[in-house]
PDB file of N, CA and C in Angstrom:
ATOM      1  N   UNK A   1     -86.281 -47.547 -72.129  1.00  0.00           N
ATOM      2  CA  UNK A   1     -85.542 -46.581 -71.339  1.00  0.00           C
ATOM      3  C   UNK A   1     -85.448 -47.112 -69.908  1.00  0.00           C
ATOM      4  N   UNK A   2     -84.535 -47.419 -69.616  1.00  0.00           N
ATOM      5  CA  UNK A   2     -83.811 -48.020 -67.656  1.00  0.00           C
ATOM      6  C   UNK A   2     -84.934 -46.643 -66.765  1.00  0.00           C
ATOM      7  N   UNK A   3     -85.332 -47.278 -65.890  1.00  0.00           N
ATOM      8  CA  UNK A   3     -86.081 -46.723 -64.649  1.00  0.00           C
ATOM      9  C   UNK A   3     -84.589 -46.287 -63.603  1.00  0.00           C
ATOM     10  N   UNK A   4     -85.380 -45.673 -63.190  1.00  0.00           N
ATOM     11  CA  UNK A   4     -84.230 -45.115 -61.826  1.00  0.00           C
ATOM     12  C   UNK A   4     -84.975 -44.420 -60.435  1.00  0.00           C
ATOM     13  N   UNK A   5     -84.238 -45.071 -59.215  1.00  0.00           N
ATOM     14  CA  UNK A   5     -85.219 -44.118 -58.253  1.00  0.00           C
ATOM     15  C   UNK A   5     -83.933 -43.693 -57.453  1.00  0.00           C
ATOM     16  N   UNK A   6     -84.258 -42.536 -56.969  1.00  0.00           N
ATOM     17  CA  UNK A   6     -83.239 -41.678 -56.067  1.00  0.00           C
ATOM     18  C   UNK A   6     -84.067 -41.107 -54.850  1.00  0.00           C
ATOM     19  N   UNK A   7     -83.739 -40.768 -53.929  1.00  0.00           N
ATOM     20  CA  UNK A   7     -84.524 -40.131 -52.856  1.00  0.00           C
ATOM     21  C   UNK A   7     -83.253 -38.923 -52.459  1.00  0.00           C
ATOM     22  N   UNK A   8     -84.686 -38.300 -51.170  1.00  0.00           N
ATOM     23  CA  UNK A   8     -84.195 -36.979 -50.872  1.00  0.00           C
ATOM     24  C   UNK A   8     -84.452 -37.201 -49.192  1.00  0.00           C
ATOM     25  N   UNK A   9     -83.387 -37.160 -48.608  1.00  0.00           N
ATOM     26  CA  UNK A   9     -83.572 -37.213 -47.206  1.00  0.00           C
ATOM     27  C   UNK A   9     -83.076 -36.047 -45.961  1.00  0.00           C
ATOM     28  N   UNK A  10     -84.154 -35.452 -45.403  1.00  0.00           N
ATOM     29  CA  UNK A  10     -83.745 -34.848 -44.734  1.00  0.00           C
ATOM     30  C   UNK A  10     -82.370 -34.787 -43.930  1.00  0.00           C
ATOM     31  N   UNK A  11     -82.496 -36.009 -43.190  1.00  0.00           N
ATOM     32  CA  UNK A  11     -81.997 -36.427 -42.328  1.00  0.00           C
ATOM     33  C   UNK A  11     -80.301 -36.445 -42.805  1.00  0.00           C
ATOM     34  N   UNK A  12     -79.829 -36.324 -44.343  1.00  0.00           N
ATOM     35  CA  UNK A  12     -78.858 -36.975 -44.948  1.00  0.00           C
ATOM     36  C   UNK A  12     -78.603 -35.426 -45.782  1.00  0.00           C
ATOM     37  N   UNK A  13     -79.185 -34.353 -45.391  1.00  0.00           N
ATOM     38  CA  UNK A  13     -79.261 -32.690 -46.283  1.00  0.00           C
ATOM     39  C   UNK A  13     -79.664 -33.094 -47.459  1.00  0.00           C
ATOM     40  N   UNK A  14     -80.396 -33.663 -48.098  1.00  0.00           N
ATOM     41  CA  UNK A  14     -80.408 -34.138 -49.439  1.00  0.00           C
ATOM     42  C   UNK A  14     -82.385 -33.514 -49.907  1.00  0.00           C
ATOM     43  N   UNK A  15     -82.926 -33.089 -48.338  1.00  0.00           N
ATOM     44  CA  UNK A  15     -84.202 -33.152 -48.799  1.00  0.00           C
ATOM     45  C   UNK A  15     -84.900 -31.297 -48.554  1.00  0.00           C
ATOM     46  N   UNK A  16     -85.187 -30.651 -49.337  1.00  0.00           N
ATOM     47  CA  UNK A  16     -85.626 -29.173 -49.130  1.00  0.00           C
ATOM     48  C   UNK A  16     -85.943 -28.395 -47.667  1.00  0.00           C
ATOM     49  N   UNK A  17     -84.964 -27.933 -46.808  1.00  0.00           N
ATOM     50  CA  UNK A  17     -86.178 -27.706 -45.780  1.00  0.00           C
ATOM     51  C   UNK A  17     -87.368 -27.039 -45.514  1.00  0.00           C
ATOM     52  N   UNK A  18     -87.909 -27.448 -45.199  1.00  0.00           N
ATOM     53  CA  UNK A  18     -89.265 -26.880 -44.883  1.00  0.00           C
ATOM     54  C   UNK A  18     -90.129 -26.522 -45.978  1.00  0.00           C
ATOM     55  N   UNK A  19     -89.977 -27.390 -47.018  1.00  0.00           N
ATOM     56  CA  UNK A  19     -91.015 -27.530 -48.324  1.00  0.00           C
ATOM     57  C   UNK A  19     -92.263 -28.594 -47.995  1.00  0.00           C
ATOM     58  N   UNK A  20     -93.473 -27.942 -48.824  1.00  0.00           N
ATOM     59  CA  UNK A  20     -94.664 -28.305 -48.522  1.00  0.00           C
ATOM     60  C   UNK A  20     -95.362 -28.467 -49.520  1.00  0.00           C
ATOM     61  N   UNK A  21     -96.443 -28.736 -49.656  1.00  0.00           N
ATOM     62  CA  UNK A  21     -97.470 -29.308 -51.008  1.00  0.00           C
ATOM     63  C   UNK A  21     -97.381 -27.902 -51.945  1.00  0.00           C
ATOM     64  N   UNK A  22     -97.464 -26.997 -51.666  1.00  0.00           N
ATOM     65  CA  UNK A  22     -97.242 -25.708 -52.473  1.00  0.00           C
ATOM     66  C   UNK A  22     -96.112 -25.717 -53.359  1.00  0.00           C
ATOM     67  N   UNK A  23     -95.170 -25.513 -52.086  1.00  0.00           N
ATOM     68  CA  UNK A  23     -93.527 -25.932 -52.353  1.00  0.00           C
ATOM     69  C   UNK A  23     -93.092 -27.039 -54.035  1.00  0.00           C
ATOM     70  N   UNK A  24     -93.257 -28.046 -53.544  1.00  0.00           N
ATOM     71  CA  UNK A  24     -93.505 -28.821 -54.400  1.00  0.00           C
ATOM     72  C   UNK A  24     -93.912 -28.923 -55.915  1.00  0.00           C
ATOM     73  N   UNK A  25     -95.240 -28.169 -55.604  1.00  0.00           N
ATOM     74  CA  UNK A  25     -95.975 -27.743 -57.128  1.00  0.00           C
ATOM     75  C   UNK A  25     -95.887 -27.115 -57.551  1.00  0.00           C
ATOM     76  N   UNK A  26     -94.647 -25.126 -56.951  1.00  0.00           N
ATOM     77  CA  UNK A  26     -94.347 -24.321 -57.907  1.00  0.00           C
ATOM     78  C   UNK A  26     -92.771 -24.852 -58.652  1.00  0.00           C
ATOM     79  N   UNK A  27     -91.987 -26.341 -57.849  1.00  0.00           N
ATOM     80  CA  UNK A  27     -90.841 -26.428 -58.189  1.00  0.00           C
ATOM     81  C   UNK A  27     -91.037 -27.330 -59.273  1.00  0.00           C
ATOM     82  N   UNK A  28     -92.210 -28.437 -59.326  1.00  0.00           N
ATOM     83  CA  UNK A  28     -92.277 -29.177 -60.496  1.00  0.00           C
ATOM     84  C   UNK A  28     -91.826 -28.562 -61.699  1.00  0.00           C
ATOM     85  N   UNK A  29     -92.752 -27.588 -62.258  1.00  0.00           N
ATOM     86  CA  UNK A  29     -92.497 -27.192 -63.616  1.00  0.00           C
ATOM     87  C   UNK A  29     -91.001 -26.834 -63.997  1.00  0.00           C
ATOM     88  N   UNK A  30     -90.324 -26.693 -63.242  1.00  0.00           N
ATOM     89  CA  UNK A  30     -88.396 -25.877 -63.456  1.00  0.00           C
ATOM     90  C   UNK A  30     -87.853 -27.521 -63.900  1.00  0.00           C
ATOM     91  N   UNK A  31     -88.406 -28.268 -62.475  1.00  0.00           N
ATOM     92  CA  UNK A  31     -87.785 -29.753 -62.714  1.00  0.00           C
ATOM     93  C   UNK A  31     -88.134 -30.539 -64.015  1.00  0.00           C
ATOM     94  N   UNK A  32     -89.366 -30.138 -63.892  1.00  0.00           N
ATOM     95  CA  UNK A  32     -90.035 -31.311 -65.577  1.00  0.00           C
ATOM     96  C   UNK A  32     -89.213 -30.338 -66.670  1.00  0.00           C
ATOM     97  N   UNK A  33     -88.595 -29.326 -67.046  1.00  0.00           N
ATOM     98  CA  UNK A  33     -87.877 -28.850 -67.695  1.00  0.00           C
ATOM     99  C   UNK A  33     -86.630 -29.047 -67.907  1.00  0.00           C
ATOM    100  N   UNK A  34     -86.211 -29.244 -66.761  1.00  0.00           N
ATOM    101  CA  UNK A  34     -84.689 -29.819 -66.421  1.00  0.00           C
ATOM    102  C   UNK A  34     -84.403 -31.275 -66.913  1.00  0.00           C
ATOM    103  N   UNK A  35     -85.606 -31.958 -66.639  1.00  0.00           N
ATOM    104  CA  UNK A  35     -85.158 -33.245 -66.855  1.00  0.00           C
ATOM    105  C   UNK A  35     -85.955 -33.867 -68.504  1.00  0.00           C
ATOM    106  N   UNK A  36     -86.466 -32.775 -68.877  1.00  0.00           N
ATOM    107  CA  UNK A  36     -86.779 -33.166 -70.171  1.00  0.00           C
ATOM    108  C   UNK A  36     -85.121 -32.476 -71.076  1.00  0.00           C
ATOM    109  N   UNK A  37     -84.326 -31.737 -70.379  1.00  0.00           N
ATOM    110  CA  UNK A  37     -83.339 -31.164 -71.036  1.00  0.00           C
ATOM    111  C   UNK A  37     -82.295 -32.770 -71.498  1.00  0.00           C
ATOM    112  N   UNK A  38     -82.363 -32.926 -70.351  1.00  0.00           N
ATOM    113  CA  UNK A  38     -81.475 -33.994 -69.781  1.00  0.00           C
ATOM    114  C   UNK A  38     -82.043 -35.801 -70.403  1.00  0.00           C
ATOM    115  N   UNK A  39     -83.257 -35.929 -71.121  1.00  0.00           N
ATOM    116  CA  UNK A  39     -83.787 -36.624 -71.753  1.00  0.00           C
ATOM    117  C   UNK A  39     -84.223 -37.718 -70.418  1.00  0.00           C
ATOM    118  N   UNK A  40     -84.594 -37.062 -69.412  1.00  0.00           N
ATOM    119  CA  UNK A  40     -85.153 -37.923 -68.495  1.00  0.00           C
ATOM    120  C   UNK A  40     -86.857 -37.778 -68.383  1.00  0.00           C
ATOM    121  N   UNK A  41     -87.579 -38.653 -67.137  1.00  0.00           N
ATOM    122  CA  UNK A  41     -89.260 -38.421 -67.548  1.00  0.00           C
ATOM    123  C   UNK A  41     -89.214 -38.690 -66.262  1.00  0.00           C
ATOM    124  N   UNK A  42     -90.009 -37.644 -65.535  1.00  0.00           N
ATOM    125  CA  UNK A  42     -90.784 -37.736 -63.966  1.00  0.00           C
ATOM    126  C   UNK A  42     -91.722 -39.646 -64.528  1.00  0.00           C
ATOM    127  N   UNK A  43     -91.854 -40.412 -63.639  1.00  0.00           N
ATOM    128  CA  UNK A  43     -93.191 -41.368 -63.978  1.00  0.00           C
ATOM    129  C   UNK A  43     -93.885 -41.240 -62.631  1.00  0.00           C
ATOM    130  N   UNK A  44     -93.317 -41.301 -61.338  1.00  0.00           N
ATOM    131  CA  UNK A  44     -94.223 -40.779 -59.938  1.00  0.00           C
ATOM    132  C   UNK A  44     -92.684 -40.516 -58.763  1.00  0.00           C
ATOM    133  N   UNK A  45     -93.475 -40.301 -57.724  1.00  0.00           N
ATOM    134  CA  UNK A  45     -93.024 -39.526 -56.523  1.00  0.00           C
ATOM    135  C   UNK A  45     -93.516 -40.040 -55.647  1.00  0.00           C
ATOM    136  N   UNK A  46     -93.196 -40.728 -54.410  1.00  0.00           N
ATOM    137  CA  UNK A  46     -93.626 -40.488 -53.493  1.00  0.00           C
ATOM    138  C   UNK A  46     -93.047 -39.401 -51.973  1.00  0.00           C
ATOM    139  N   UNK A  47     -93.805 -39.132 -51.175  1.00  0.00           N
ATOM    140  CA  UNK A  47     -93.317 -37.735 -50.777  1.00  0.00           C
ATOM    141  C   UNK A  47     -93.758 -38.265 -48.890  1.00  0.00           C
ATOM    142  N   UNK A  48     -92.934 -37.845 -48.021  1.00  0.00           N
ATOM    143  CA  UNK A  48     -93.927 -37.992 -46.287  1.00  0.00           C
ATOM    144  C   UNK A  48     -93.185 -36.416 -45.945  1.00  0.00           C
ATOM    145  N   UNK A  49     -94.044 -35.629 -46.056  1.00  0.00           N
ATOM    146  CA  UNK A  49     -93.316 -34.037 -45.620  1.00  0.00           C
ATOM    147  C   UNK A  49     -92.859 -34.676 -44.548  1.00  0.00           C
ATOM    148  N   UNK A  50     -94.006 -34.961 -43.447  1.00  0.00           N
ATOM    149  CA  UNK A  50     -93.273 -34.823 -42.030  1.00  0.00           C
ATOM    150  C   UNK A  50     -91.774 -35.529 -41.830  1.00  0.00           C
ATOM    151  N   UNK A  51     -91.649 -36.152 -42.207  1.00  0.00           N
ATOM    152  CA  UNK A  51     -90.495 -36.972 -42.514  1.00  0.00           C
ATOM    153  C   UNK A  51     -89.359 -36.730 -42.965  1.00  0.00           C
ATOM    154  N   UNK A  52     -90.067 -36.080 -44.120  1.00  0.00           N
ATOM    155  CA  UNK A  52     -88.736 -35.301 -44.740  1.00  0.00           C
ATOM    156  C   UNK A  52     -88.060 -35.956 -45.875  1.00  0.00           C
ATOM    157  N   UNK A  53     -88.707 -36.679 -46.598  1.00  0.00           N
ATOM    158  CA  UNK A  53     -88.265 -37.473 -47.074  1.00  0.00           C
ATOM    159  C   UNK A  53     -89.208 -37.993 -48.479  1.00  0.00           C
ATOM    160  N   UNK A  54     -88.435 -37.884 -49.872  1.00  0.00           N
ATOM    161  CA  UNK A  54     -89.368 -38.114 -51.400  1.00  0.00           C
ATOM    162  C   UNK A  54     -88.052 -39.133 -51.903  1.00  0.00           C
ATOM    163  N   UNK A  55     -88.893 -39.654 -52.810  1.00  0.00           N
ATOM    164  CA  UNK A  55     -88.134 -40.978 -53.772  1.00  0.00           C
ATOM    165  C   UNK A  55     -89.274 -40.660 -54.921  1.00  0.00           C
ATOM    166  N   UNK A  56     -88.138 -40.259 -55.990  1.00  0.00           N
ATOM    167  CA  UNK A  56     -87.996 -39.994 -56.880  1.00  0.00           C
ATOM    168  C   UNK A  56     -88.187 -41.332 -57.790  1.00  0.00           C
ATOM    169  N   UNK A  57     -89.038 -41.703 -59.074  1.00  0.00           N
ATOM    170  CA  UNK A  57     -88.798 -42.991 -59.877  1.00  0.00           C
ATOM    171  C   UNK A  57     -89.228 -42.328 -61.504  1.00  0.00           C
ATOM    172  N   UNK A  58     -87.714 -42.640 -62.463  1.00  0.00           N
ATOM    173  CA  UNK A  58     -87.814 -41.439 -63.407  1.00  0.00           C
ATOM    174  C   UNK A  58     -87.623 -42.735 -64.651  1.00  0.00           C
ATOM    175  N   UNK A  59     -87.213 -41.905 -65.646  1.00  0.00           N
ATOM    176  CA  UNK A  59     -86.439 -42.968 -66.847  1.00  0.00           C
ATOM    177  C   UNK A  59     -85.392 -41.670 -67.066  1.00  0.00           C
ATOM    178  N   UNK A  60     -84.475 -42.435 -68.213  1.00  0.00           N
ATOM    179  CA  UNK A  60     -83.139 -41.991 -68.453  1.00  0.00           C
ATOM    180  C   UNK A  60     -82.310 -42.803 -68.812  1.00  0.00           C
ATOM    181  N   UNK A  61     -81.424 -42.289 -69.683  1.00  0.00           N
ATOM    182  CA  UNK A  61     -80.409 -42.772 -70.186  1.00  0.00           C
ATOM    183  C   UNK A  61     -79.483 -43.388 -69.546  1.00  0.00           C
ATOM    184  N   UNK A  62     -79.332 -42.725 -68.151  1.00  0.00           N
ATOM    185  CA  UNK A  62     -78.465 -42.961 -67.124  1.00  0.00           C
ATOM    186  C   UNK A  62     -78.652 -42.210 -66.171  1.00  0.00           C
ATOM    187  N   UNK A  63     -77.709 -42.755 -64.978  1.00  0.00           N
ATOM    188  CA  UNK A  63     -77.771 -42.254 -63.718  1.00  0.00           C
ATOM    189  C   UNK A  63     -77.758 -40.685 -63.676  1.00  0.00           C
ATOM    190  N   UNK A  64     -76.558 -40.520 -64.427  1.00  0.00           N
ATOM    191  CA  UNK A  64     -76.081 -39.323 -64.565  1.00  0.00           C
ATOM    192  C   UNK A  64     -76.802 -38.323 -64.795  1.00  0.00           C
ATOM    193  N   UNK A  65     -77.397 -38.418 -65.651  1.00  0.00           N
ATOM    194  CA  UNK A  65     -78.379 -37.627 -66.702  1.00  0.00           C
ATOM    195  C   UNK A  65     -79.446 -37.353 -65.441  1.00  0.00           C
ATOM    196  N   UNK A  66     -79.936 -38.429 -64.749  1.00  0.00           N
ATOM    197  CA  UNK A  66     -81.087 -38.008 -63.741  1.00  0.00           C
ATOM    198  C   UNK A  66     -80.314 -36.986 -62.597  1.00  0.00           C
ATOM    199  N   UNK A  67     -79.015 -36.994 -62.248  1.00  0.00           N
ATOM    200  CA  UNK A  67     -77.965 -36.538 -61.401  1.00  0.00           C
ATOM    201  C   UNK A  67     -78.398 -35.248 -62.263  1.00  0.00           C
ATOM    202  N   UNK A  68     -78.271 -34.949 -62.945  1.00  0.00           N
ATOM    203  CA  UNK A  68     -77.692 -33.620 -63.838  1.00  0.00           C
ATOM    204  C   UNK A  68     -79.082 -32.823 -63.377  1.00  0.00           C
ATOM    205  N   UNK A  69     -80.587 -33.517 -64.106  1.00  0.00           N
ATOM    206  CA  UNK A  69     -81.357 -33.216 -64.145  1.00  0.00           C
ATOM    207  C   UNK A  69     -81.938 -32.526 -62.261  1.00  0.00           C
ATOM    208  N   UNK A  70     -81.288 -33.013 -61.604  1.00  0.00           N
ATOM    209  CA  UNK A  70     -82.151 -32.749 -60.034  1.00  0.00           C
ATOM    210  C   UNK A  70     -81.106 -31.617 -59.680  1.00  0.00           C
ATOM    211  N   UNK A  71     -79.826 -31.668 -60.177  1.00  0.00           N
ATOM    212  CA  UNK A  71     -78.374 -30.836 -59.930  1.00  0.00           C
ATOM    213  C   UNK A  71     -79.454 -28.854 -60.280  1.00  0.00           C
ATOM    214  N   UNK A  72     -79.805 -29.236 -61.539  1.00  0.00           N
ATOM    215  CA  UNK A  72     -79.984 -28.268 -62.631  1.00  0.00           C
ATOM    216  C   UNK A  72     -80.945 -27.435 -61.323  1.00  0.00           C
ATOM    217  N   UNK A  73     -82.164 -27.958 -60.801  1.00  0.00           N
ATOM    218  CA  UNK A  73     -82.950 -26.696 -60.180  1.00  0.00           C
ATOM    219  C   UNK A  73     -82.446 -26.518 -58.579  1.00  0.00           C
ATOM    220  N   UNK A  74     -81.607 -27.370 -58.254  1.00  0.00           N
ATOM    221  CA  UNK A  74     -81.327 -27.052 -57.213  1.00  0.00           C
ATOM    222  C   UNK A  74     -81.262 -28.166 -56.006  1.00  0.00           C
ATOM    223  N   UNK A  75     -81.663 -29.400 -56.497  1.00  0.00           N
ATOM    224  CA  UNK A  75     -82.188 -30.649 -55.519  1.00  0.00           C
ATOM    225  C   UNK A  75     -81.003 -31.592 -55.528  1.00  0.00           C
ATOM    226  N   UNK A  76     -80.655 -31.757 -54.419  1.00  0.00           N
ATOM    227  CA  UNK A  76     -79.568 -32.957 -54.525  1.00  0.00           C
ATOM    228  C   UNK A  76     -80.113 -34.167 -54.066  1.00  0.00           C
ATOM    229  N   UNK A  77     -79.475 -35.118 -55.110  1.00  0.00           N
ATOM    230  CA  UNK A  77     -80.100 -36.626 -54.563  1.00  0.00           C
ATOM    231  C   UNK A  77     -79.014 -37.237 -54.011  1.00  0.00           C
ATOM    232  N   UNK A  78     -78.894 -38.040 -53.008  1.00  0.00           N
ATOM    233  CA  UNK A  78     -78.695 -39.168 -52.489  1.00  0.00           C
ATOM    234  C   UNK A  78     -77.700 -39.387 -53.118  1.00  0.00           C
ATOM    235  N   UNK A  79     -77.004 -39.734 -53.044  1.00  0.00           N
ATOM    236  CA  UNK A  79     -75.205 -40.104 -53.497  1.00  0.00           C
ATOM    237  C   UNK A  79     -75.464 -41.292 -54.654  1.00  0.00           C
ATOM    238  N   UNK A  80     -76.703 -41.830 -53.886  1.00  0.00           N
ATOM    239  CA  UNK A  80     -76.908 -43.168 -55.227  1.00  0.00           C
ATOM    240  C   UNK A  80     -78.021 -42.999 -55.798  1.00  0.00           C
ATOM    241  N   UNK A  81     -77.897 -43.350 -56.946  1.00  0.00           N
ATOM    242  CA  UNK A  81     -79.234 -43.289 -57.916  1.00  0.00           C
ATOM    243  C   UNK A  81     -79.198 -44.800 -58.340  1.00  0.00           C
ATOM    244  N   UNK A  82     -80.386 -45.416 -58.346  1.00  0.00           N
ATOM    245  CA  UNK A  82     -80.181 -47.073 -58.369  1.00  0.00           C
ATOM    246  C   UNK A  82     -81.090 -47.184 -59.542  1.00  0.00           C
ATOM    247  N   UNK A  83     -80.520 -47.710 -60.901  1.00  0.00           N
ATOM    248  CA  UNK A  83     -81.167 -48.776 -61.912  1.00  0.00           C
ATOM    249  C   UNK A  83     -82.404 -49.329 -61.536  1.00  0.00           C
ATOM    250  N   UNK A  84     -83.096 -49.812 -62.174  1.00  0.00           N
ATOM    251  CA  UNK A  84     -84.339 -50.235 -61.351  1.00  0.00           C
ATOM    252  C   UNK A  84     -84.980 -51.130 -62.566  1.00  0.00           C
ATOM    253  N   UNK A  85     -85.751 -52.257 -62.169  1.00  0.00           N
ATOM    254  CA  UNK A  85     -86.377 -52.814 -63.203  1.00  0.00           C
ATOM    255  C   UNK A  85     -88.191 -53.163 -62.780  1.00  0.00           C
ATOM    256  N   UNK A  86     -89.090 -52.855 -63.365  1.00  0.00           N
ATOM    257  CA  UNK A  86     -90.489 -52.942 -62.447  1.00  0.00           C
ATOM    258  C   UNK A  86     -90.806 -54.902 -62.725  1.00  0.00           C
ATOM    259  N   UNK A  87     -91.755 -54.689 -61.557  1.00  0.00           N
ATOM    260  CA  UNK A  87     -92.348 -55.932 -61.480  1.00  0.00           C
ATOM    261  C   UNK A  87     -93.431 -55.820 -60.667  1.00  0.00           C
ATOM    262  N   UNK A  88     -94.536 -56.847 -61.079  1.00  0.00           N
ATOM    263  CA  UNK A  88     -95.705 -56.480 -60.283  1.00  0.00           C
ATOM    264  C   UNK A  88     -96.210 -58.347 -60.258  1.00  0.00           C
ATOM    265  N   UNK A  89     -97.114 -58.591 -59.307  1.00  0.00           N
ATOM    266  CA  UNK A  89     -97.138 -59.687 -59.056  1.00  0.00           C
ATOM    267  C   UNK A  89     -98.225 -60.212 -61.147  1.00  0.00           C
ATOM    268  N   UNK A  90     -98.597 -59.696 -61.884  1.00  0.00           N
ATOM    269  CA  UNK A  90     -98.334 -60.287 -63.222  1.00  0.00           C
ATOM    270  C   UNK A  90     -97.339 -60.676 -63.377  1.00  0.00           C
ATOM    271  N   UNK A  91     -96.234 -60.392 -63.523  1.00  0.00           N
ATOM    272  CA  UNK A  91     -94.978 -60.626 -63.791  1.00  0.00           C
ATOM    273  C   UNK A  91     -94.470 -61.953 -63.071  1.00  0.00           C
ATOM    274  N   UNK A  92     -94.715 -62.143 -61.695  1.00  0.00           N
ATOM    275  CA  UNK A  92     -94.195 -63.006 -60.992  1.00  0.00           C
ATOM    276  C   UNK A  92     -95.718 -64.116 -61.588  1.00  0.00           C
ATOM    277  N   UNK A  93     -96.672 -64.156 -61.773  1.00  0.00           N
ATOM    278  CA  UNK A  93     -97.729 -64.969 -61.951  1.00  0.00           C
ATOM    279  C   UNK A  93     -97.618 -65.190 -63.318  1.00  0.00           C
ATOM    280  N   UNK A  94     -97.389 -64.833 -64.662  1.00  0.00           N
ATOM    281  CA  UNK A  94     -97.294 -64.906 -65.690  1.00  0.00           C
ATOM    282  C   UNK A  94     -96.062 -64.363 -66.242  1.00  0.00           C
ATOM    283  N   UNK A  95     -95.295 -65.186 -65.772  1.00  0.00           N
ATOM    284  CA  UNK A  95     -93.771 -64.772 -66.434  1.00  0.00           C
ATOM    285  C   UNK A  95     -93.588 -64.722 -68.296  1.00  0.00           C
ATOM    286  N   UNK A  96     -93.080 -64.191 -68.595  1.00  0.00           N
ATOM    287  CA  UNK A  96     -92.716 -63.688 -69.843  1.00  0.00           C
ATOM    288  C   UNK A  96     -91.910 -64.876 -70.189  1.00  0.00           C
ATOM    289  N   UNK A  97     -92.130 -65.596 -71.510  1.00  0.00           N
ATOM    290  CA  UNK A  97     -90.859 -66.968 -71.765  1.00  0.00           C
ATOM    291  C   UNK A  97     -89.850 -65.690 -72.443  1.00  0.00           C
ATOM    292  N   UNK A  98     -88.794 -66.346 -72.253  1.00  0.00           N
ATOM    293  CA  UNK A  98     -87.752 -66.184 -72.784  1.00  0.00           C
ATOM    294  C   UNK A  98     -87.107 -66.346 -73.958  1.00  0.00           C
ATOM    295  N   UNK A  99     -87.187 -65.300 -74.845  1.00  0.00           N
ATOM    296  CA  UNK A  99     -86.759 -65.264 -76.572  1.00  0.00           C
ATOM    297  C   UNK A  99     -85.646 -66.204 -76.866  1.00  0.00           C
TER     298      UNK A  99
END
């Protein structure tokens, strides 16, 4: 399943105002619903309240589907939702041969 990360920026109306660690943890459960509708999977979050600002990193079928899924409780993302592929320095140190 393709990874995807999207963010939420204040600065850009894209990020809740004035949501907080509370905030957050009564909206999860609507979202993990939404995006299990939508055949997507929370995998992490990172979040800087003061800032104003979360990036989102999910799986999904597609962009769309994660679009749909953040649409559904109320959260708008970022105009772009970007494909994503992981890598961690294993990867770069023990590369995978090629089938």
């Amino acid at each position: 399943m393709p990874y995807f990360i999207d963010t939420h920026d204040q600065a850009r109306g894209t990020y809740p105002t004035g949501i907080d660690v509370p905030g957050l943890a009564a909206f999860l459960p609507g979202f993990l619903e939404a995006c299990a509708a939508e055949g997507v999977a929370v995998q992490t979050g990172y979040v800087n309240l003061e800032a104003g600002k979360i990036t989102c990193i999910t799986t999904g079928p597609d962009a769309e589907a994660v679009r749909r899924a953040h649409l559904a409780v109320g959260y708008v993302p970022d105009p772009e939702i970007t494909q994503v592929s992981t890598i961690s320095p294993a990867d770069l140190f023990f590369p995978t041969p090629s089938a």
